[in-house]
PDB file of N, CA and C in Angstrom:
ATOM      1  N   UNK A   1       0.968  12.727   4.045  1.00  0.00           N
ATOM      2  CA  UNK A   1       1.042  12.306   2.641  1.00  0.00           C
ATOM      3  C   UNK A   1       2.489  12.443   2.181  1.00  0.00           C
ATOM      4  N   UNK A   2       3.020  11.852   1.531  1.00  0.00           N
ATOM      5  CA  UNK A   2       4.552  11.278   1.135  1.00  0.00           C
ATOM      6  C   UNK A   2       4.673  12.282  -0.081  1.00  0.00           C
ATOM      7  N   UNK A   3       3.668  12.691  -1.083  1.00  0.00           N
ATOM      8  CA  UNK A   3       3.969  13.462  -2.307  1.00  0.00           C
ATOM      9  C   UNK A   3       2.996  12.244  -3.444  1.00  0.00           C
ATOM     10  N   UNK A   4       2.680  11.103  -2.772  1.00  0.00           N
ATOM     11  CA  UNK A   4       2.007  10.182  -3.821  1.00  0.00           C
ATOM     12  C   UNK A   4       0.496  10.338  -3.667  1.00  0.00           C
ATOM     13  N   UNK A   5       0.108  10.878  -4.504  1.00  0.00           N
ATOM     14  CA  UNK A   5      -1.294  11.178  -4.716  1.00  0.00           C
ATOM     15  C   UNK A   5      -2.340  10.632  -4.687  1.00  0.00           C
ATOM     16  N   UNK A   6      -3.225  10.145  -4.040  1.00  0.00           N
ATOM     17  CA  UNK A   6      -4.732   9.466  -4.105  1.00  0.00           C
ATOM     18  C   UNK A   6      -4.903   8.952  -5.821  1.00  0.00           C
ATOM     19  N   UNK A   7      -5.271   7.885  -6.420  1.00  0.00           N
ATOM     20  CA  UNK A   7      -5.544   7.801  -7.252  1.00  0.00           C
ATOM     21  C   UNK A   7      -7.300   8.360  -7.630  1.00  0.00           C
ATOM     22  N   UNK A   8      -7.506   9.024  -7.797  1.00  0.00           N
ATOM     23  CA  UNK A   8      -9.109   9.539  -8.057  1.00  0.00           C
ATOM     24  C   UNK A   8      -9.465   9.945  -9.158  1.00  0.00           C
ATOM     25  N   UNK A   9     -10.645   9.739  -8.763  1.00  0.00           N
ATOM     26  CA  UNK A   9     -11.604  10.416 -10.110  1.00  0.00           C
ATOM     27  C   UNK A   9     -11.652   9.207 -11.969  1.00  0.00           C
ATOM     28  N   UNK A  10     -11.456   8.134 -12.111  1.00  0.00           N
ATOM     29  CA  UNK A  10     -10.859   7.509 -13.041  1.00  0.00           C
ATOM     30  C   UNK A  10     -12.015   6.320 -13.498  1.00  0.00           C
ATOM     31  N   UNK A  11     -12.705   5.846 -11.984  1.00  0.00           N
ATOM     32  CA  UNK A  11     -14.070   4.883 -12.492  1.00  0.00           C
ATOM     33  C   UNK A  11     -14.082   3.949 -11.817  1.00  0.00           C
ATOM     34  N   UNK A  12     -13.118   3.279 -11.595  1.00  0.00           N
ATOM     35  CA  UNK A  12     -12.969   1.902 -10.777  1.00  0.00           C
ATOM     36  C   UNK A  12     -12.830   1.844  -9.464  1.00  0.00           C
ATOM     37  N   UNK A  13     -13.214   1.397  -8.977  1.00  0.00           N
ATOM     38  CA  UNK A  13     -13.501   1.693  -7.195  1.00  0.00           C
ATOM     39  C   UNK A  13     -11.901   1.420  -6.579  1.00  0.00           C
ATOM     40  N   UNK A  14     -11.254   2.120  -5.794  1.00  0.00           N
ATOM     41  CA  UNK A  14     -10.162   1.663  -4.932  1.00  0.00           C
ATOM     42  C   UNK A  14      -8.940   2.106  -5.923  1.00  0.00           C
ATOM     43  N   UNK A  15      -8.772   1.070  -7.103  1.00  0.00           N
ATOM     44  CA  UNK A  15      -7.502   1.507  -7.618  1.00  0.00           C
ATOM     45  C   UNK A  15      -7.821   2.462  -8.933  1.00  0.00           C
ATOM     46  N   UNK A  16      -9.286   2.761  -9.526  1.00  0.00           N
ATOM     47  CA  UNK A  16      -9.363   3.869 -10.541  1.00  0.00           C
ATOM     48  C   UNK A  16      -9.085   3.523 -11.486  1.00  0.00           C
ATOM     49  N   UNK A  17      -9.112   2.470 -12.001  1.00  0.00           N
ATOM     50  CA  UNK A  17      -8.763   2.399 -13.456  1.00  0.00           C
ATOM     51  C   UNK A  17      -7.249   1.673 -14.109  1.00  0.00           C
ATOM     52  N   UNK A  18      -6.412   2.331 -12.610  1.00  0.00           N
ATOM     53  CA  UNK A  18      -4.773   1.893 -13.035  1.00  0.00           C
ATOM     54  C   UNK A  18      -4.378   0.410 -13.097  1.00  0.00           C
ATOM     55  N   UNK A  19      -3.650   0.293 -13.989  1.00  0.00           N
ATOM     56  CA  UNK A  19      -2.765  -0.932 -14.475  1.00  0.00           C
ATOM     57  C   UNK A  19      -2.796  -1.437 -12.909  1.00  0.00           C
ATOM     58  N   UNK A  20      -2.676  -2.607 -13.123  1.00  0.00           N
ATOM     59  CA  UNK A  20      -1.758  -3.451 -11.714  1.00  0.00           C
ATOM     60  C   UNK A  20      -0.422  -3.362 -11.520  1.00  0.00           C
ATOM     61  N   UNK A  21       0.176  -3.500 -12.370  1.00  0.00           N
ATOM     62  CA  UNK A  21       1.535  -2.630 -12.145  1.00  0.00           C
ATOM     63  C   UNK A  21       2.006  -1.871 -11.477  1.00  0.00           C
ATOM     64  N   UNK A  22       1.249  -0.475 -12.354  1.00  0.00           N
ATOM     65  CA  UNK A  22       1.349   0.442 -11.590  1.00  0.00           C
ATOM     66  C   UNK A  22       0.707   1.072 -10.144  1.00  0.00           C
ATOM     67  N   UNK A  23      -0.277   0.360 -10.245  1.00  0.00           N
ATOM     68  CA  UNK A  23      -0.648   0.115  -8.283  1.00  0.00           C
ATOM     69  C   UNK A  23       0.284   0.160  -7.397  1.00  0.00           C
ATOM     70  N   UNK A  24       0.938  -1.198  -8.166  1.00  0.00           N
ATOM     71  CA  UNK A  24       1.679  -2.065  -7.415  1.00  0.00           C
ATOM     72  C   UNK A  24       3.019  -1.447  -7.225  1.00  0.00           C
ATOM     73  N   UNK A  25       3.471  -0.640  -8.122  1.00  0.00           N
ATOM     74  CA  UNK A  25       4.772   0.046  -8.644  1.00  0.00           C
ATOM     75  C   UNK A  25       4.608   1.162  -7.297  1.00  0.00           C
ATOM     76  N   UNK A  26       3.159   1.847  -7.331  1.00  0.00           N
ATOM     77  CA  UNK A  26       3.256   3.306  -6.599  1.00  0.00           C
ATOM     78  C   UNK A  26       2.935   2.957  -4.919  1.00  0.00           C
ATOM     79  N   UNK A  27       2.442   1.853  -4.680  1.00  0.00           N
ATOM     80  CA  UNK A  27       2.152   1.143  -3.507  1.00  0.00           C
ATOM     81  C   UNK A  27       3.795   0.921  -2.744  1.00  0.00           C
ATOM     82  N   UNK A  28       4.738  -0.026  -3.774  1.00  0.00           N
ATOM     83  CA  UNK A  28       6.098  -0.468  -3.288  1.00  0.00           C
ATOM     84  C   UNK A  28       6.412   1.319  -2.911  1.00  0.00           C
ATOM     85  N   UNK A  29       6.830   2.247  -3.984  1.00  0.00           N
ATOM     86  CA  UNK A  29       7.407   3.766  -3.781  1.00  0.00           C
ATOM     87  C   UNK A  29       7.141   4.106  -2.389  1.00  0.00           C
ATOM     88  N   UNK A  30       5.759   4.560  -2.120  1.00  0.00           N
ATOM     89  CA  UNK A  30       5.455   5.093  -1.433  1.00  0.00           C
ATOM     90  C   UNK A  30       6.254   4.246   0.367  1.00  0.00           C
ATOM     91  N   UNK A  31       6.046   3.162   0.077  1.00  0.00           N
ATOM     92  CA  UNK A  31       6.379   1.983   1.586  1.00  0.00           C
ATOM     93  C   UNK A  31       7.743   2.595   1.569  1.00  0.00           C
ATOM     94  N   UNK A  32       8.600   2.237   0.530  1.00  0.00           N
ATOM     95  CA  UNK A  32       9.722   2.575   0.524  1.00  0.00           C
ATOM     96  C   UNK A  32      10.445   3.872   0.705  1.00  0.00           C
ATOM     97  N   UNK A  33       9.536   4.699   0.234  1.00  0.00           N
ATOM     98  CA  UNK A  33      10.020   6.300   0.882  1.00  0.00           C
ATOM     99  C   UNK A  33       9.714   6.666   2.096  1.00  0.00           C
ATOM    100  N   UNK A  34       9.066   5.877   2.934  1.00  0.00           N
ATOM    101  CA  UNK A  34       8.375   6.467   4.339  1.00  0.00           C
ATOM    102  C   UNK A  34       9.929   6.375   4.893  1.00  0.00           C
ATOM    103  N   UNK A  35      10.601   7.692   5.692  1.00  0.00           N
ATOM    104  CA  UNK A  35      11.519   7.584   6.179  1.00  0.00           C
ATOM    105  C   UNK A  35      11.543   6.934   7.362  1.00  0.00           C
ATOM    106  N   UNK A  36       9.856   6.678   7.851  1.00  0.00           N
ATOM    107  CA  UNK A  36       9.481   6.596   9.500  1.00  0.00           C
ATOM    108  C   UNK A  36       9.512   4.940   9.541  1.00  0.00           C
ATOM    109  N   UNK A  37       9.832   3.888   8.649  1.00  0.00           N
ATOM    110  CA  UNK A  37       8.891   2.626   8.300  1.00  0.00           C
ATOM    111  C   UNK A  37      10.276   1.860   6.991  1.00  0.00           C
ATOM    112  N   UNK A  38       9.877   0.683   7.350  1.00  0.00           N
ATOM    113  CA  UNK A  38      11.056  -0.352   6.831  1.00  0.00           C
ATOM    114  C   UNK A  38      10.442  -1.263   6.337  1.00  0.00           C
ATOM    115  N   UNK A  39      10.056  -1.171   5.024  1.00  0.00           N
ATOM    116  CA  UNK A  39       9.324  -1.722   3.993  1.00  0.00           C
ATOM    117  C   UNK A  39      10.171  -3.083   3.453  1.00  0.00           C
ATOM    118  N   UNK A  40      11.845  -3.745   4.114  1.00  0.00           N
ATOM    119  CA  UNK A  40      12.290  -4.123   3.216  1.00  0.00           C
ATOM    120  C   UNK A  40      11.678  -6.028   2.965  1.00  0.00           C
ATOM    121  N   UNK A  41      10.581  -6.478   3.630  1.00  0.00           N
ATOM    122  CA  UNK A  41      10.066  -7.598   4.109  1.00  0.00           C
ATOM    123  C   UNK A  41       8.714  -7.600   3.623  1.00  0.00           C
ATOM    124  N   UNK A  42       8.382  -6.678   2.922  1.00  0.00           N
ATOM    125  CA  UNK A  42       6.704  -6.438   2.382  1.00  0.00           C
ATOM    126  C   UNK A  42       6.379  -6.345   0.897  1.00  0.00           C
ATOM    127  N   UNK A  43       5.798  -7.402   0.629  1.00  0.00           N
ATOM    128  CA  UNK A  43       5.702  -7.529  -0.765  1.00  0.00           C
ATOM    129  C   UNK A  43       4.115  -6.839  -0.636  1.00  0.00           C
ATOM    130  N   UNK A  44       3.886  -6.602  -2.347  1.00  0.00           N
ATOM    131  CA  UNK A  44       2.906  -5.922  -2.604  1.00  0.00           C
ATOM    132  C   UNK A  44       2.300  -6.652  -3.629  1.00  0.00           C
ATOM    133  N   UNK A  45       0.592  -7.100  -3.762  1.00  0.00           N
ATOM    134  CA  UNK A  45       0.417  -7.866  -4.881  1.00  0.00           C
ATOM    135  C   UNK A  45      -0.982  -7.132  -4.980  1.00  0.00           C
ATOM    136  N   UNK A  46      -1.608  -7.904  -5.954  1.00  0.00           N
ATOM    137  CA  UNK A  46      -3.455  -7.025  -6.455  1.00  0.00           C
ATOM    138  C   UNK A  46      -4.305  -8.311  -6.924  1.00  0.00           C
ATOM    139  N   UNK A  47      -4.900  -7.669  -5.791  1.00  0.00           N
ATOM    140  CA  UNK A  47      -6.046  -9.407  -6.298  1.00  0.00           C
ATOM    141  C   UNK A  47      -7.513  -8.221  -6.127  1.00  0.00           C
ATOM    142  N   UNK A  48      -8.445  -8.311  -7.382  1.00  0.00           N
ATOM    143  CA  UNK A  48      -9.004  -7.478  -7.685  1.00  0.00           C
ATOM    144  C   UNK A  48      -9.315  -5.862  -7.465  1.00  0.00           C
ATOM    145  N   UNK A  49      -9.741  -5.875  -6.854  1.00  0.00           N
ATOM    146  CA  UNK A  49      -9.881  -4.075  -7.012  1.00  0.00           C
ATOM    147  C   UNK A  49      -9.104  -3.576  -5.558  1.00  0.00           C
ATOM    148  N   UNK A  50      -8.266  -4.585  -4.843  1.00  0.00           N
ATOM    149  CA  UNK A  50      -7.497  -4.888  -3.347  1.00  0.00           C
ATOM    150  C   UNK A  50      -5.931  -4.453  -3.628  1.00  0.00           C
ATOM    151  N   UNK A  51      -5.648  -3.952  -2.971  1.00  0.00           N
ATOM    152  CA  UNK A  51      -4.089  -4.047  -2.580  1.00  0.00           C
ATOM    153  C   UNK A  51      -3.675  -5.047  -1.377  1.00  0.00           C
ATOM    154  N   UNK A  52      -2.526  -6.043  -1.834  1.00  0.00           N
ATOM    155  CA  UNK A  52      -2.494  -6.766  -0.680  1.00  0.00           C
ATOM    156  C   UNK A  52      -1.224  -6.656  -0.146  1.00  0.00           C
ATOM    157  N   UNK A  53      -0.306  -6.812   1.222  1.00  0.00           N
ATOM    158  CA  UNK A  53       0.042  -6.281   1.608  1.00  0.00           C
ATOM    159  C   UNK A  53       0.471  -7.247   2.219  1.00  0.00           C
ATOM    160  N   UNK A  54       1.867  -8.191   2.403  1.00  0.00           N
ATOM    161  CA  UNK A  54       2.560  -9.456   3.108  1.00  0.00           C
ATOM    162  C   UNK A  54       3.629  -9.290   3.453  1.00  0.00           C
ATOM    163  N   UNK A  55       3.287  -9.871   4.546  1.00  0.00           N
ATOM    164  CA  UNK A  55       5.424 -10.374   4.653  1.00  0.00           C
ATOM    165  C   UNK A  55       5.740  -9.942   6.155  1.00  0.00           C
ATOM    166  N   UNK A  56       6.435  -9.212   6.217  1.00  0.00           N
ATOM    167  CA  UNK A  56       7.033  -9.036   7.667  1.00  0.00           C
ATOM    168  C   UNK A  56       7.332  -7.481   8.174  1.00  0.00           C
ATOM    169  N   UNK A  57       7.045  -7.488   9.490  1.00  0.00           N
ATOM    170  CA  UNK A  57       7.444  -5.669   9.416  1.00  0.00           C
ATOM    171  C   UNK A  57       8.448  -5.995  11.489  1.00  0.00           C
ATOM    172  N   UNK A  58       8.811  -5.272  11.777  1.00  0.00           N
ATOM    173  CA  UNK A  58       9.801  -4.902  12.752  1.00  0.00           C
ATOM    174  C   UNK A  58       9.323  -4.659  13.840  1.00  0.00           C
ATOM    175  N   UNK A  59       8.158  -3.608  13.918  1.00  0.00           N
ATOM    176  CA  UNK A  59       7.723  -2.578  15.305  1.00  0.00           C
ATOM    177  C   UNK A  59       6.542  -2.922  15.505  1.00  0.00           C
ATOM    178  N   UNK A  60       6.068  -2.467  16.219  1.00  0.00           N
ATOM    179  CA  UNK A  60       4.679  -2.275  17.166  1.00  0.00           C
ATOM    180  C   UNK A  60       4.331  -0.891  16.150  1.00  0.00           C
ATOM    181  N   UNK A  61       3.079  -1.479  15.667  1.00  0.00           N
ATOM    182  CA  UNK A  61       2.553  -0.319  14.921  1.00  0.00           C
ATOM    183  C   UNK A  61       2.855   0.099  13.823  1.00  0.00           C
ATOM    184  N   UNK A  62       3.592  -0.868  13.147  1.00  0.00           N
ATOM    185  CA  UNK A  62       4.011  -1.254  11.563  1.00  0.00           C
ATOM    186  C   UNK A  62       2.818  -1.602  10.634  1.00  0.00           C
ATOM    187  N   UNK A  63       2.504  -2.543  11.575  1.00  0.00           N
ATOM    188  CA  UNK A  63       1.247  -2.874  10.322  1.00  0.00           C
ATOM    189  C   UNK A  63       0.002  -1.828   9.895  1.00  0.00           C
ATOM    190  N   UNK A  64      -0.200  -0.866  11.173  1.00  0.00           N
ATOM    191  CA  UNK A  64      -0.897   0.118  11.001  1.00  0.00           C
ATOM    192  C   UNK A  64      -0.510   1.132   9.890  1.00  0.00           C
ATOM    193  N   UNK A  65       0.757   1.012   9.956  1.00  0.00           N
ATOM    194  CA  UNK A  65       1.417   2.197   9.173  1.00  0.00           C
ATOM    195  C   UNK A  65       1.987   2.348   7.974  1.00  0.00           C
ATOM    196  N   UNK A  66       2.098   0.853   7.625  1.00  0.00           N
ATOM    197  CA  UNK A  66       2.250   0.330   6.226  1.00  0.00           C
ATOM    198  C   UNK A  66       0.720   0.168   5.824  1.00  0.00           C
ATOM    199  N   UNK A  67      -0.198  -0.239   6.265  1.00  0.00           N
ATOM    200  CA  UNK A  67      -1.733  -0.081   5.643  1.00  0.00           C
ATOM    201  C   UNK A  67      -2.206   1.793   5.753  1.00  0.00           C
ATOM    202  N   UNK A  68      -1.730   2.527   6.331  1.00  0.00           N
ATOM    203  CA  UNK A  68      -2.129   3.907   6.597  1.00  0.00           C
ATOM    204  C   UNK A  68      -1.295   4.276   5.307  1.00  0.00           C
ATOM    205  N   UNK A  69      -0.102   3.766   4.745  1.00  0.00           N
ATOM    206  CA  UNK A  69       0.540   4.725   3.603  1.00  0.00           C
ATOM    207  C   UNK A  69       0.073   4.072   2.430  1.00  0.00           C
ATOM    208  N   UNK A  70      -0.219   2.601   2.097  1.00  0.00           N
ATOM    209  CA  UNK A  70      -0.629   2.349   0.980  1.00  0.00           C
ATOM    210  C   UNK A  70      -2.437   2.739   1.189  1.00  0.00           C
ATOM    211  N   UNK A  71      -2.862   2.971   1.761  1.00  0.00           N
ATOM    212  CA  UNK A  71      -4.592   3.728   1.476  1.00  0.00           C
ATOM    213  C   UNK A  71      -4.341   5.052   1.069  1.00  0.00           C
ATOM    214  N   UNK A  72      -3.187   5.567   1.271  1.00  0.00           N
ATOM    215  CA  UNK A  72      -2.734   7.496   0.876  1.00  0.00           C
ATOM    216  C   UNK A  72      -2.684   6.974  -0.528  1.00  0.00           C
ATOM    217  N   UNK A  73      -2.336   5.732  -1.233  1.00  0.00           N
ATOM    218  CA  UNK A  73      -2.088   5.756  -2.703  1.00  0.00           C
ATOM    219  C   UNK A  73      -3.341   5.113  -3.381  1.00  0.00           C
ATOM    220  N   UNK A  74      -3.911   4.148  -3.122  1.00  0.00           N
ATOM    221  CA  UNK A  74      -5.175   3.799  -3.682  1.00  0.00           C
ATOM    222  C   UNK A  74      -6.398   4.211  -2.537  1.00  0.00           C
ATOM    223  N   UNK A  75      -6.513   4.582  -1.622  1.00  0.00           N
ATOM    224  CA  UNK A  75      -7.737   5.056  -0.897  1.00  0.00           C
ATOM    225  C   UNK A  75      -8.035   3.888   0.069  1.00  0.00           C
ATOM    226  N   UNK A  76      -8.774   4.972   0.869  1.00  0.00           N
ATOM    227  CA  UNK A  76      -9.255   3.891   2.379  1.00  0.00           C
ATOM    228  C   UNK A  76      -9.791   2.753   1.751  1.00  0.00           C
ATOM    229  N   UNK A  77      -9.808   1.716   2.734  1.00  0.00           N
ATOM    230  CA  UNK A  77     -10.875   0.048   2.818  1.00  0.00           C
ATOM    231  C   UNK A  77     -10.500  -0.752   1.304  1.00  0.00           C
ATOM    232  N   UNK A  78      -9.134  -0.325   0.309  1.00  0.00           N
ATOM    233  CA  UNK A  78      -8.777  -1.203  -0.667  1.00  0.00           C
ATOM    234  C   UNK A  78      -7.502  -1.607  -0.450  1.00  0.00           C
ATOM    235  N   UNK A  79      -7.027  -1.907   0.895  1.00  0.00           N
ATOM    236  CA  UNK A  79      -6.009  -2.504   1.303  1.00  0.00           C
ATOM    237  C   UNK A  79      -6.192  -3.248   2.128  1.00  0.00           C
ATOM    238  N   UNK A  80      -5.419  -4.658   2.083  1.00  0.00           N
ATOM    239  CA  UNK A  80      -5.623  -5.917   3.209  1.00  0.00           C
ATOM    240  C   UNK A  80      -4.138  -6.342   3.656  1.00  0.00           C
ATOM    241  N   UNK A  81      -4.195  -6.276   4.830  1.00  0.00           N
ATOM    242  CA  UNK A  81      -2.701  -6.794   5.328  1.00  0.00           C
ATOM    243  C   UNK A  81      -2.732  -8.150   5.644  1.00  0.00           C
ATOM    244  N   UNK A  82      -1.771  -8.831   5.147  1.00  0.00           N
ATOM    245  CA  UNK A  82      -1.209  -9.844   5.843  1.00  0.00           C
ATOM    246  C   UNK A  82       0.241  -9.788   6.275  1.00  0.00           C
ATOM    247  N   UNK A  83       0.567  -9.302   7.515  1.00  0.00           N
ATOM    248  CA  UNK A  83       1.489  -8.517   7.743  1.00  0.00           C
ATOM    249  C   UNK A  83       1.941  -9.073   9.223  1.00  0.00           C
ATOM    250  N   UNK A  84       2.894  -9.938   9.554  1.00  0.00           N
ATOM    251  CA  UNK A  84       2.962 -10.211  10.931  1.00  0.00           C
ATOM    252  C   UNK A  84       4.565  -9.709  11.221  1.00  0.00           C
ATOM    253  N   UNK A  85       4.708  -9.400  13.217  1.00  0.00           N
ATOM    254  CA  UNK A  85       5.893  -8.812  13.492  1.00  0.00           C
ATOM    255  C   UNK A  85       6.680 -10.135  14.016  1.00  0.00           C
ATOM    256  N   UNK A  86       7.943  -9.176  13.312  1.00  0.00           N
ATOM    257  CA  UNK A  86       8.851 -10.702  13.869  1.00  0.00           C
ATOM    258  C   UNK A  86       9.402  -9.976  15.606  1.00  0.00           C
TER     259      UNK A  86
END
């Protein structure tokens, strides 16, 4: 865990209640602080109660790991990658 907290407890399944914005705001943070992971090709968008997750990543095992840090911020199975390696 990075220091960005599970969103819980709030009502709404996956993202809890929070703005899209701010999903979207704590989703980008978190990608971007992983010291391990190179977020600079991954946009972040919200199409209903989903985090979505595009663009481009570098390594073998990127896409795992950019979907493993944005579920640490809205929770397992509300993230979808579309995420291919160049």
């Amino acid at each position: 865990m990075l220091g960005f907290p599970a969103f819980t407890g709030h009502g709404e399944p996956g993202r809890q209640g929070h703005s899209d914005a701010a999903t979207r705001a704590s989703v980008e943070s978190a990608l971007h602080a992983a010291a391990d992971f190179e977020a600079g090709e991954i946009t972040v968008s919200i199409s209903g109660s989903y985090v979505i997750l595009e663009g481009f990543v570098r390594q073998r095992g990127d896409v795992e790991r950019a979907l493993q840090i944005a579920e640490g911020v809205v929770g397992r199975g509300y993230v979808r990658a579309r995420l291919l390696r160049r």
